[in-house]
N, C-alpha and C. Protein backbone atom coordinates (compact mmCIF):
# COMPACT_ATOMS: atom_id res chain seq x y z
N UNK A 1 96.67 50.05 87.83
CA UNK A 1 96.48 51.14 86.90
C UNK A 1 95.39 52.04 87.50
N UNK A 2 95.58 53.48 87.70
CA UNK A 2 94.67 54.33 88.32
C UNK A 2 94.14 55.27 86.96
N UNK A 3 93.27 55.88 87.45
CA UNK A 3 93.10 57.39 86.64
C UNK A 3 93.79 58.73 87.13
N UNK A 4 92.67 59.43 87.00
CA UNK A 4 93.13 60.94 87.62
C UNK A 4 92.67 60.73 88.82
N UNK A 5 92.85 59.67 89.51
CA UNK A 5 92.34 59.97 91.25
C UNK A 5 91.10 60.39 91.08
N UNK A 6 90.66 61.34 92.13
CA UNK A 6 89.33 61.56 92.66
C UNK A 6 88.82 63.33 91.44
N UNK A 7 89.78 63.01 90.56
CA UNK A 7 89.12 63.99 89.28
C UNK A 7 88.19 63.35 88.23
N UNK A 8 87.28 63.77 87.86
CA UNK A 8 86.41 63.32 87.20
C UNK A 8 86.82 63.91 85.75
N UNK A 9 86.65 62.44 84.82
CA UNK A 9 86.58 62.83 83.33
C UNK A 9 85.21 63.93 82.96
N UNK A 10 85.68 64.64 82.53
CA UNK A 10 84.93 65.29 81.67
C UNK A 10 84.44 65.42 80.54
N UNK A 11 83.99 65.39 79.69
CA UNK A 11 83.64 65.42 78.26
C UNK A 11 84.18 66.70 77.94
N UNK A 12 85.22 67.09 76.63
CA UNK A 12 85.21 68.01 75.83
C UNK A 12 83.63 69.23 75.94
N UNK A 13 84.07 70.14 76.52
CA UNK A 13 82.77 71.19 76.57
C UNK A 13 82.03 71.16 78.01
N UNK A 14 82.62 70.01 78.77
CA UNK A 14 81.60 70.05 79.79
C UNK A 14 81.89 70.67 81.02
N UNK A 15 81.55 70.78 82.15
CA UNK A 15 82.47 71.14 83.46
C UNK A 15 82.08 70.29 84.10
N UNK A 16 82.72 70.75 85.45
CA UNK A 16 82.95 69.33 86.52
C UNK A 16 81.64 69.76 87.72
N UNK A 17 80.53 69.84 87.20
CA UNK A 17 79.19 69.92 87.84
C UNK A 17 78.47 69.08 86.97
N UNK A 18 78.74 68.36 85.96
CA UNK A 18 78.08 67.46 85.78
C UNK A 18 77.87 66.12 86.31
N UNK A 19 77.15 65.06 86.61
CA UNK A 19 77.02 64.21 87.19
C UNK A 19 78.10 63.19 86.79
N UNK A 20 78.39 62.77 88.20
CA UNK A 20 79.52 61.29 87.70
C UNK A 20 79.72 60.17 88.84
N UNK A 21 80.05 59.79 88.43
CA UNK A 21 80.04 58.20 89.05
C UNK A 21 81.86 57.40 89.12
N UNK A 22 81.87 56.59 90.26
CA UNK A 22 82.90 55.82 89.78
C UNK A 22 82.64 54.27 89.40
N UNK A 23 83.52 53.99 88.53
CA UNK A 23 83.66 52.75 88.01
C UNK A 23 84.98 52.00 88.29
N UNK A 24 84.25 51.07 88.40
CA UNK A 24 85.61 49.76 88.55
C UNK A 24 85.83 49.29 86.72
N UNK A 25 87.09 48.98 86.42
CA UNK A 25 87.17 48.28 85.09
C UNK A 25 88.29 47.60 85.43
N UNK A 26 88.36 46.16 84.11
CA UNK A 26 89.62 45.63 84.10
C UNK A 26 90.25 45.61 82.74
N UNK A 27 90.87 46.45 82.57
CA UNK A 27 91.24 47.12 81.39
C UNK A 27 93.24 46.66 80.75
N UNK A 28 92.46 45.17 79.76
CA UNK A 28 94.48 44.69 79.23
C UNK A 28 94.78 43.72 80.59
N UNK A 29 94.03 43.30 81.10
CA UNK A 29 94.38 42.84 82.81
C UNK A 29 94.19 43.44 83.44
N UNK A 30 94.23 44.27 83.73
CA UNK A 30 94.32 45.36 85.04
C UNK A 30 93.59 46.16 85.72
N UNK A 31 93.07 45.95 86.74
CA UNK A 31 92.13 46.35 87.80
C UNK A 31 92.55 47.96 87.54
N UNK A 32 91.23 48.99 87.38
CA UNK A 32 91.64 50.12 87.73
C UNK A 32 90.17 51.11 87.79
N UNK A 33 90.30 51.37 89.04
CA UNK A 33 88.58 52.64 89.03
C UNK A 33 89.19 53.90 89.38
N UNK A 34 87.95 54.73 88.87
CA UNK A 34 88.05 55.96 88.58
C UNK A 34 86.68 56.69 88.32
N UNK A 35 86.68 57.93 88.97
CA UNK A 35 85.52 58.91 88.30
C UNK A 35 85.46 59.21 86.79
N UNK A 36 83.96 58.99 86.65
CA UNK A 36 83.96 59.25 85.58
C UNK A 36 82.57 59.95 84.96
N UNK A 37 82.02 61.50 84.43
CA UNK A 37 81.19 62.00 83.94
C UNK A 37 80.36 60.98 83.58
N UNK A 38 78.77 60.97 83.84
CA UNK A 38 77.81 59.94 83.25
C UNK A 38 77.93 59.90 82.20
N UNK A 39 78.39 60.85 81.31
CA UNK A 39 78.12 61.01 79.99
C UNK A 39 79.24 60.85 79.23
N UNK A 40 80.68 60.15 79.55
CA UNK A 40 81.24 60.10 79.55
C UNK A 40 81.62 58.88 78.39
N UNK A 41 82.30 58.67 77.76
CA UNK A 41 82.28 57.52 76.48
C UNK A 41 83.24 57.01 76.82
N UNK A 42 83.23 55.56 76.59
CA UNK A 42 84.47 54.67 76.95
C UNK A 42 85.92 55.20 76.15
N UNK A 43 85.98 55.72 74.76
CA UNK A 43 86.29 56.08 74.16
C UNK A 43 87.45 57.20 74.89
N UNK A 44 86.46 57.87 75.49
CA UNK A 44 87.49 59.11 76.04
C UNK A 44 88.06 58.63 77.32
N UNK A 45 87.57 57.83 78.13
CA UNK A 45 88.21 57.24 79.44
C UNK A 45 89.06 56.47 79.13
N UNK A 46 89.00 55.80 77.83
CA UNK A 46 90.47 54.66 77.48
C UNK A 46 91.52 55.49 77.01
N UNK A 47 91.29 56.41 76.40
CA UNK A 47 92.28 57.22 75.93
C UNK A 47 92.70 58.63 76.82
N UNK A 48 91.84 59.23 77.31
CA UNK A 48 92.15 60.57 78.48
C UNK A 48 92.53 59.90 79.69
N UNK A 49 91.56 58.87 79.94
CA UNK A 49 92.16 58.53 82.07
C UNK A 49 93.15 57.36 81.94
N UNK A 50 93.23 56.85 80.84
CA UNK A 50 94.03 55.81 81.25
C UNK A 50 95.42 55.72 80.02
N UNK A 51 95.39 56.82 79.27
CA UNK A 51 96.63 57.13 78.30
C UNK A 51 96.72 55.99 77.39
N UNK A 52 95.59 55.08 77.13
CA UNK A 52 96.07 53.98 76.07
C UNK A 52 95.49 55.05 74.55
N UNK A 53 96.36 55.24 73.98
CA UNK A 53 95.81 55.80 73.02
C UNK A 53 95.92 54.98 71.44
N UNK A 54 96.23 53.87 72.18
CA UNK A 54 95.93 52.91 70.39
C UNK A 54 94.59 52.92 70.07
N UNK A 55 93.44 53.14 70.53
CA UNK A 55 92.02 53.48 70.45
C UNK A 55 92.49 54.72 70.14
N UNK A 56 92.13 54.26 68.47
CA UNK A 56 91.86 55.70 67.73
C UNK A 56 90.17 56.18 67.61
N UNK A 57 90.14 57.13 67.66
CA UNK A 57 88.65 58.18 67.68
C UNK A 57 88.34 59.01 66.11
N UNK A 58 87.99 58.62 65.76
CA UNK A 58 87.70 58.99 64.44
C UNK A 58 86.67 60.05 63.93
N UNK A 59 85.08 59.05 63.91
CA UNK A 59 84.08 59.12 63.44
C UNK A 59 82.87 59.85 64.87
N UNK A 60 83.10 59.62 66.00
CA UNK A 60 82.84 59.23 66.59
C UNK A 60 80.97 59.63 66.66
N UNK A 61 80.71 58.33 65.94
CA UNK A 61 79.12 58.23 65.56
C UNK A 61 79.15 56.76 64.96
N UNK A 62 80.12 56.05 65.53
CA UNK A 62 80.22 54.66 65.42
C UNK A 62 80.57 53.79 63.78
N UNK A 63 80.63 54.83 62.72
CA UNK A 63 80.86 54.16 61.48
C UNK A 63 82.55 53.87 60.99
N UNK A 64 83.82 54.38 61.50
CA UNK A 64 84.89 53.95 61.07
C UNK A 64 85.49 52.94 61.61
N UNK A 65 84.93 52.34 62.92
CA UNK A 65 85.45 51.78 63.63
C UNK A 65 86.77 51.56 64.26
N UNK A 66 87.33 52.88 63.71
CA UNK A 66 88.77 52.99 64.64
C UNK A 66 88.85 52.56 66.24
N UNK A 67 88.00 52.49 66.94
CA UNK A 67 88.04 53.11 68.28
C UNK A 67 87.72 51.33 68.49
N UNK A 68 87.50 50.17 68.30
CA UNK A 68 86.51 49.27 68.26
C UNK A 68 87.56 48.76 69.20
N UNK A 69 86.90 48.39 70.67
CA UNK A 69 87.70 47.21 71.64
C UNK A 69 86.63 46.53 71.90
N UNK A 70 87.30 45.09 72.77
CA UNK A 70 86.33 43.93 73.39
C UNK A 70 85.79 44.57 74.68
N UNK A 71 84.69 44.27 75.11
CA UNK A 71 84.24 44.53 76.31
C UNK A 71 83.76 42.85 76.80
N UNK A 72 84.06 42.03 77.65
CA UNK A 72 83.29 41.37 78.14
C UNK A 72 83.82 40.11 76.46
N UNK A 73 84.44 40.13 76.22
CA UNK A 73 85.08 39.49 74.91
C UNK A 73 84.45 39.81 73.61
N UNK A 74 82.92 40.87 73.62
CA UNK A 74 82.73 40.82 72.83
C UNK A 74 83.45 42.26 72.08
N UNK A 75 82.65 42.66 70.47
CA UNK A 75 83.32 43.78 69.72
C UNK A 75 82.69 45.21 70.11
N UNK A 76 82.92 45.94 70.85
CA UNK A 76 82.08 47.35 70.81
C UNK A 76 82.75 48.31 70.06
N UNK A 77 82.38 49.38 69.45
CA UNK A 77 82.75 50.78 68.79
C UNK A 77 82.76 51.42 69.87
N UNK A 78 83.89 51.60 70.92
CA UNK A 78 84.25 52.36 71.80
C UNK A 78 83.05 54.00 71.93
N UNK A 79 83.29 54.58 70.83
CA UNK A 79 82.75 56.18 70.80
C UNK A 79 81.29 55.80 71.23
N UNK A 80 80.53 54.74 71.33
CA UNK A 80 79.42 54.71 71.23
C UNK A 80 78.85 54.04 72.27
N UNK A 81 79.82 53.80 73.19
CA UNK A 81 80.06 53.34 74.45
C UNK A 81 79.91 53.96 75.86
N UNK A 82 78.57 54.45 76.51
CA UNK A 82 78.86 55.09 77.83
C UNK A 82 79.91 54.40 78.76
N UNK A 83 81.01 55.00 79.31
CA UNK A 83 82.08 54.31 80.16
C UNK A 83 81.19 53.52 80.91
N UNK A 84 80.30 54.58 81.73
CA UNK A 84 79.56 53.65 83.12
C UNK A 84 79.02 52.58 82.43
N UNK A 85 78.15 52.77 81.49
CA UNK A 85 77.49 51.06 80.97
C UNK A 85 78.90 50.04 80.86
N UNK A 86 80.13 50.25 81.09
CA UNK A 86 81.10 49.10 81.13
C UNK A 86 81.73 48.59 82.54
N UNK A 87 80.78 49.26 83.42
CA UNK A 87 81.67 49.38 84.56
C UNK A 87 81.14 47.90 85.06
N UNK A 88 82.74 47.15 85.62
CA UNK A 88 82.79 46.05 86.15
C UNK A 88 83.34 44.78 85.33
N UNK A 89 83.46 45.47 83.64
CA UNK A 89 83.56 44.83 82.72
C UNK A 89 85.14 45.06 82.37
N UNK A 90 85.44 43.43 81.73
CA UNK A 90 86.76 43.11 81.32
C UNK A 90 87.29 44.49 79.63
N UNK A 91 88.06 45.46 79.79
CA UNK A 91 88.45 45.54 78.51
C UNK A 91 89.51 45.38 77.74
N UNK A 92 89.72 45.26 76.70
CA UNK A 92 90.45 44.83 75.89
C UNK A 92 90.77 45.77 74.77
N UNK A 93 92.12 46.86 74.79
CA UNK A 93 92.14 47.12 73.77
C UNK A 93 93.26 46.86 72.90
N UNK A 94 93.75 47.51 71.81
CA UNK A 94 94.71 47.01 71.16
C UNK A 94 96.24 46.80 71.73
N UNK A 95 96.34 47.25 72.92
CA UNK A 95 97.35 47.35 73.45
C UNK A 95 97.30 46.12 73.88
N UNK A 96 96.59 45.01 74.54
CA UNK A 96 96.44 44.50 74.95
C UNK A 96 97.10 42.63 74.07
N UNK A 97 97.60 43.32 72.08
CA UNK A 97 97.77 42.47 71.73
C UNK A 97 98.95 41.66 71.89
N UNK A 98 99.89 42.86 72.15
CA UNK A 98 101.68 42.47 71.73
C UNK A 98 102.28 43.54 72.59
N UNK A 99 103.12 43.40 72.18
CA UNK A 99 104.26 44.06 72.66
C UNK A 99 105.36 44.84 71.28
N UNK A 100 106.16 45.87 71.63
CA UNK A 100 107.15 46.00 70.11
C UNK A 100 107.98 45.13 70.14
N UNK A 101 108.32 44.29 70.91
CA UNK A 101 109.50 42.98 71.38
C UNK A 101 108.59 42.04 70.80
N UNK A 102 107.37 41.82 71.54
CA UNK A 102 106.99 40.39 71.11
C UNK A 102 105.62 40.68 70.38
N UNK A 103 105.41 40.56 69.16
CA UNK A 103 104.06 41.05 68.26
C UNK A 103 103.22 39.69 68.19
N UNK A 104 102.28 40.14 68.33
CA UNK A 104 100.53 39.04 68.40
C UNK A 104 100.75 38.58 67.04
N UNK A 105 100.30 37.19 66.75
CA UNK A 105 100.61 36.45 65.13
C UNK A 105 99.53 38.01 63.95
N UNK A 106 98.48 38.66 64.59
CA UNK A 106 97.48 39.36 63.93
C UNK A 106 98.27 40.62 63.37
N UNK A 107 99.39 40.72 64.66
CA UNK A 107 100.38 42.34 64.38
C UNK A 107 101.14 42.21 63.38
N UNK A 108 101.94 40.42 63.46
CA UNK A 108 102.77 40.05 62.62
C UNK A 108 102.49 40.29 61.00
N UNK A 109 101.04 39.49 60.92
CA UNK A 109 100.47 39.46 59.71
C UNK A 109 100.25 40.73 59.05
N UNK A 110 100.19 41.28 59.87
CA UNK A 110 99.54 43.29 59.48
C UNK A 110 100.95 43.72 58.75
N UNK A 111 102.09 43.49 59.66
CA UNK A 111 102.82 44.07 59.05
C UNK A 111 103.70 42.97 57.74
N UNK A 112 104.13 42.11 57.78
CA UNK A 112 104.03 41.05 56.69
C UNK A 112 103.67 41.50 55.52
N UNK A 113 102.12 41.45 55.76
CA UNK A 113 101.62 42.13 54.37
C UNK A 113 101.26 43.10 53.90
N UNK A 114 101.90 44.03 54.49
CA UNK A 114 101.11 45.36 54.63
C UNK A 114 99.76 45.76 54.51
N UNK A 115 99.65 45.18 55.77
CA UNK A 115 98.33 45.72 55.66
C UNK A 115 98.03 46.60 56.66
N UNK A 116 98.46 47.86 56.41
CA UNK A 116 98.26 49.02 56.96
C UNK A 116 99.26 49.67 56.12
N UNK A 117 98.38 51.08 56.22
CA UNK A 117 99.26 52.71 55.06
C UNK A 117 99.48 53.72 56.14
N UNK A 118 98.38 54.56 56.70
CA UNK A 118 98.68 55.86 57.52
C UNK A 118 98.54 54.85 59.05
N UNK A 119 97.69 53.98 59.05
CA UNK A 119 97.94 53.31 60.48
C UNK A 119 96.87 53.72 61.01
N UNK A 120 96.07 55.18 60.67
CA UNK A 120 94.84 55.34 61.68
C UNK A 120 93.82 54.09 61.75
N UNK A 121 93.60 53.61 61.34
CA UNK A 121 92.29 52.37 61.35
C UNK A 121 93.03 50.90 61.75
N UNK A 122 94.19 50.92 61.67
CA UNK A 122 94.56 49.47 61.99
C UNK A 122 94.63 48.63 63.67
N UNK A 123 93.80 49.82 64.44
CA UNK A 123 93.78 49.10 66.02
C UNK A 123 92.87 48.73 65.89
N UNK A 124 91.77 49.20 65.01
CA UNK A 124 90.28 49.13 65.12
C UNK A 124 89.98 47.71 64.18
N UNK A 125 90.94 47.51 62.92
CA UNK A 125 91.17 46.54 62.26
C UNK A 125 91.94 45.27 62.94
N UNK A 126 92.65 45.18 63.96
CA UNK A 126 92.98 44.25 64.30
C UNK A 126 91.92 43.76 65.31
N UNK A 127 91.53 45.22 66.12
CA UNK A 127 90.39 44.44 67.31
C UNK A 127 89.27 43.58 66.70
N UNK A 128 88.82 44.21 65.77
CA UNK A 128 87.39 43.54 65.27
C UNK A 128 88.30 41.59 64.18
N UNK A 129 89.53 41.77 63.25
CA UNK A 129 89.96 40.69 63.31
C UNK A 129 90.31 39.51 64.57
N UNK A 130 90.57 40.34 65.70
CA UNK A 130 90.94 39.02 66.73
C UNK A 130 89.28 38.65 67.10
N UNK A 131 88.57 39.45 67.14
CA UNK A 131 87.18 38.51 67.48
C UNK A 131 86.85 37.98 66.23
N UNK A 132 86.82 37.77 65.26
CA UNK A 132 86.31 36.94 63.87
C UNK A 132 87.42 36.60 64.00
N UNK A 133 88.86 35.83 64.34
CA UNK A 133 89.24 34.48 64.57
C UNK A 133 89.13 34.27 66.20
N UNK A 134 88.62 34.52 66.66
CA UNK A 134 88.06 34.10 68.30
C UNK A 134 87.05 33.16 67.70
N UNK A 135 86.02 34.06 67.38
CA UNK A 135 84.29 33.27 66.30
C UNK A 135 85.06 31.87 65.02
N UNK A 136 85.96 32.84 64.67
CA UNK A 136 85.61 31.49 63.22
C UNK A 136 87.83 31.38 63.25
N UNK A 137 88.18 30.44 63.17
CA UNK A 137 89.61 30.18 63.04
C UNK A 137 90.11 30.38 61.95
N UNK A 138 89.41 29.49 61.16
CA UNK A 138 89.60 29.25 60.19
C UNK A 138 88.83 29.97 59.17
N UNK A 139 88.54 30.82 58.93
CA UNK A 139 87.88 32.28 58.19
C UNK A 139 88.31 31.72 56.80
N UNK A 140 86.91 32.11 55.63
CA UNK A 140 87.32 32.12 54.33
C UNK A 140 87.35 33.56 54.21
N UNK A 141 87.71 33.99 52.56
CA UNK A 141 87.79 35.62 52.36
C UNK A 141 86.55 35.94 52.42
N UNK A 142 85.55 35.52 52.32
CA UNK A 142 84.37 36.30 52.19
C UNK A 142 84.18 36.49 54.02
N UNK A 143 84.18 35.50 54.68
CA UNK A 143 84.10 36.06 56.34
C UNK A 143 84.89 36.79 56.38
N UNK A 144 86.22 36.87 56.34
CA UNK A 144 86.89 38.06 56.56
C UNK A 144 86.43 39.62 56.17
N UNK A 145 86.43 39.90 54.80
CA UNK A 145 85.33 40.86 54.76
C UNK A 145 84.18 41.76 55.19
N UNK A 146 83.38 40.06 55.50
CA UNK A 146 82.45 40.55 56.49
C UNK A 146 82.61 40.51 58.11
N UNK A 147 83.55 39.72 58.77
CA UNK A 147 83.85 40.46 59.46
C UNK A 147 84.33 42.00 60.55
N UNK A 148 85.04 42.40 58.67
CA UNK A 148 85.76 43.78 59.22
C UNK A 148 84.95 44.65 58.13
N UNK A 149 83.32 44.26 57.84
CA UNK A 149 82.54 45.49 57.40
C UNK A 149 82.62 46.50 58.08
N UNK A 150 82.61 46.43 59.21
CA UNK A 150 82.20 47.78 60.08
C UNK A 150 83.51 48.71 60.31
N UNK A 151 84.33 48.42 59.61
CA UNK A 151 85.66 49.26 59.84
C UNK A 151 86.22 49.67 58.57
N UNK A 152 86.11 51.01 58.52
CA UNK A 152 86.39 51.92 57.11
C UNK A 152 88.08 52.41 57.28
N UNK A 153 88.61 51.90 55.91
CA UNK A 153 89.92 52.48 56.15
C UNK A 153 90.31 52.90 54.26
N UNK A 154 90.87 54.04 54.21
CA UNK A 154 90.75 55.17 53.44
C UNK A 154 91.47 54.88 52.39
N UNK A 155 93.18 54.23 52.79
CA UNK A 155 94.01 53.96 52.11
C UNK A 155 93.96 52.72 51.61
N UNK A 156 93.75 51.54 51.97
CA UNK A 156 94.26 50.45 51.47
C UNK A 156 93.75 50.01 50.02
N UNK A 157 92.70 49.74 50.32
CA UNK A 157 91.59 48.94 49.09
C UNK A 157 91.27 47.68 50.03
N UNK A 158 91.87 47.73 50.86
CA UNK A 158 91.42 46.64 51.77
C UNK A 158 91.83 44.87 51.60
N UNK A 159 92.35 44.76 50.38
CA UNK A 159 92.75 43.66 49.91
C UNK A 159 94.27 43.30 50.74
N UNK A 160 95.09 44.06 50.96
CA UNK A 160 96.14 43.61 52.07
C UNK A 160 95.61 43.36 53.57
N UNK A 161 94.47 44.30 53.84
CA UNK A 161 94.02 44.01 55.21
C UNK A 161 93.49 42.55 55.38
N UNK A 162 93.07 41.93 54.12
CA UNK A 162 92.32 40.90 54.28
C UNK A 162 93.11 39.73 54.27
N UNK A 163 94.40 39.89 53.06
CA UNK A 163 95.44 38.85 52.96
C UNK A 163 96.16 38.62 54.64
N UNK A 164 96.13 40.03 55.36
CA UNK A 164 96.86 39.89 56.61
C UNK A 164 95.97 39.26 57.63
N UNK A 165 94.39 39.36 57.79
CA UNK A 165 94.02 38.43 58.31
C UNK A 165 93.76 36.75 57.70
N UNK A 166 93.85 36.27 57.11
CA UNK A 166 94.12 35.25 56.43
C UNK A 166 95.40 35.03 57.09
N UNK A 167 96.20 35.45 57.14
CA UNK A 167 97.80 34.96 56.93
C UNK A 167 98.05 34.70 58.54
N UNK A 168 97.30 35.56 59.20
CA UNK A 168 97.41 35.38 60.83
C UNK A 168 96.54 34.10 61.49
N UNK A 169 95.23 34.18 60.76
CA UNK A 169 94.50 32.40 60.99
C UNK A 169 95.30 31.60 60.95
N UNK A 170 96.29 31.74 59.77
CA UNK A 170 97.35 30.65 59.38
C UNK A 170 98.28 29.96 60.40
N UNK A 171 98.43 31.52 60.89
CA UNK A 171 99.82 31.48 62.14
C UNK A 171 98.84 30.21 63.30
N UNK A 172 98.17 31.25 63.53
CA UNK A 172 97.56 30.65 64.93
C UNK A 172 97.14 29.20 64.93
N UNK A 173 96.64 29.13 64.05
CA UNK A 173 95.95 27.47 63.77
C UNK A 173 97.78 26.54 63.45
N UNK A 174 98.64 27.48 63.18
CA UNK A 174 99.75 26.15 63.14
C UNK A 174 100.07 26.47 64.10
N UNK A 175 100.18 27.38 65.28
CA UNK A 175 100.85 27.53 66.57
C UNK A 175 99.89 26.12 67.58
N UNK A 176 98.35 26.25 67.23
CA UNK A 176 97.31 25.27 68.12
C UNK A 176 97.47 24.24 67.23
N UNK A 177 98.44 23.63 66.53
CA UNK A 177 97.96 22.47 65.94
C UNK A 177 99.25 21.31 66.62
C-alpha cells in the first residue's frame, strides 16, 4: 500500500512549503510510507493518502470519537493524532475488521441489533468496542458504557449500541470457548 508517492500531504489551507517528513506505517497489515506535512493528523493521512475512509472525521477536537483507531493496539482519536508521532507504528482501522462477505462477530452484532441509525459514529463505535473486549471479554453493561464514553452518537440513545456490544462478547467468548 503506497500514498501519493513523493507528494506530500498537506493540511486543508496549507501549501507544499511547509515542513514534512516521511513515515513508515503498518496500516490493517500493510507496510506503507509516505510524505507527510509535520502537521499533518493521522486522521487526514488515513483517509486522504491512503483512501480508507471508514475513519470518520467529525469533531475534530477529539470529543465524538468518530475517527478513533488502534495505534500500537492501543485506542487513539485519530484527529488528535500527529501522523509523524505514529510513524513506525502498527494501525488499525475499521477496515481492518471484516469484510462485506465475511463480518467481524462486533459488525455482526451492530447490525443484529441495530445498533447503528445514520452510521456516522459506528467505526468509531466499533474501534473503541474491539479494545474494551480486547481489555475485558466478558464486559458487564456498566463497562460497556464506560467504555464507549468517549464516543458521541446523535441518533441512537445508545441502548442498541450497548445491547450490540454485549451480544458480540457473546459471539466471541463462544467462538474461544
Amino acid at each position: 500500500m503506497t500514498g501519493h508517492g513523493n507528494k506530500a500531504i498537506v493540511p486543508p489551507g496549507g501549501s507544499e512549503s511547509v515542513p514534512s517528513r516521511r513515515i513508515e506505517l503498518t496500516v490493517n497489515g500493510s507496510a506503507c510510507a509516505f510524505d507527510c506535512a509535520d502537521r499533518a493528523l493521522l486522521a487526514q493521512v488515513v483517509r486522504d493518502s491512503l483512501g480508507l475512509k471508514g475513519t470518520h472525521v467529525g469533531c475534530m477536537n477529539g470529543d465524538c470519537g468518530s475517527c478513533s483507531v488502534l495505534i500500537d493496539g492501543d485506542i487513539y482519536k485519530s484527529c488528535l493524532v500527529l501522523a509523524a508521532s505514529a510513524d513506525g507504528a502498527q494501525v488499525d482501522t475499521v477496515e481492518s475488521l471484516g469484510s462485506p462477505s465475511e463480518l467481524h462477530d462486533l459488525q455482526k452484532a451492530f447490525w443484529d441489533n441495530d445498533g447503528f441509525q445514520c452510521g456516522f459514529c459506528t467505526p468509531g463505535m466499533l474501534m473503541a468496542a474491539l479494545d474494551l473486549l480486547r481489555r475485558s471479554p466478558g464486559p458487564s453493561e456498566a463497562e460497556v458504557r464506560a467504555g464507549l464514553a468517549g464516543n458521541l452518537c446523535r441518533c441512537t440513545g445508545y441502548q442498541s449500541i450497548v445491547d450490540s456490544v454485549l451480544d458480540a462478547a457473546a459471539r466471541i467468548r463462544a467462538k474461544n470457548s
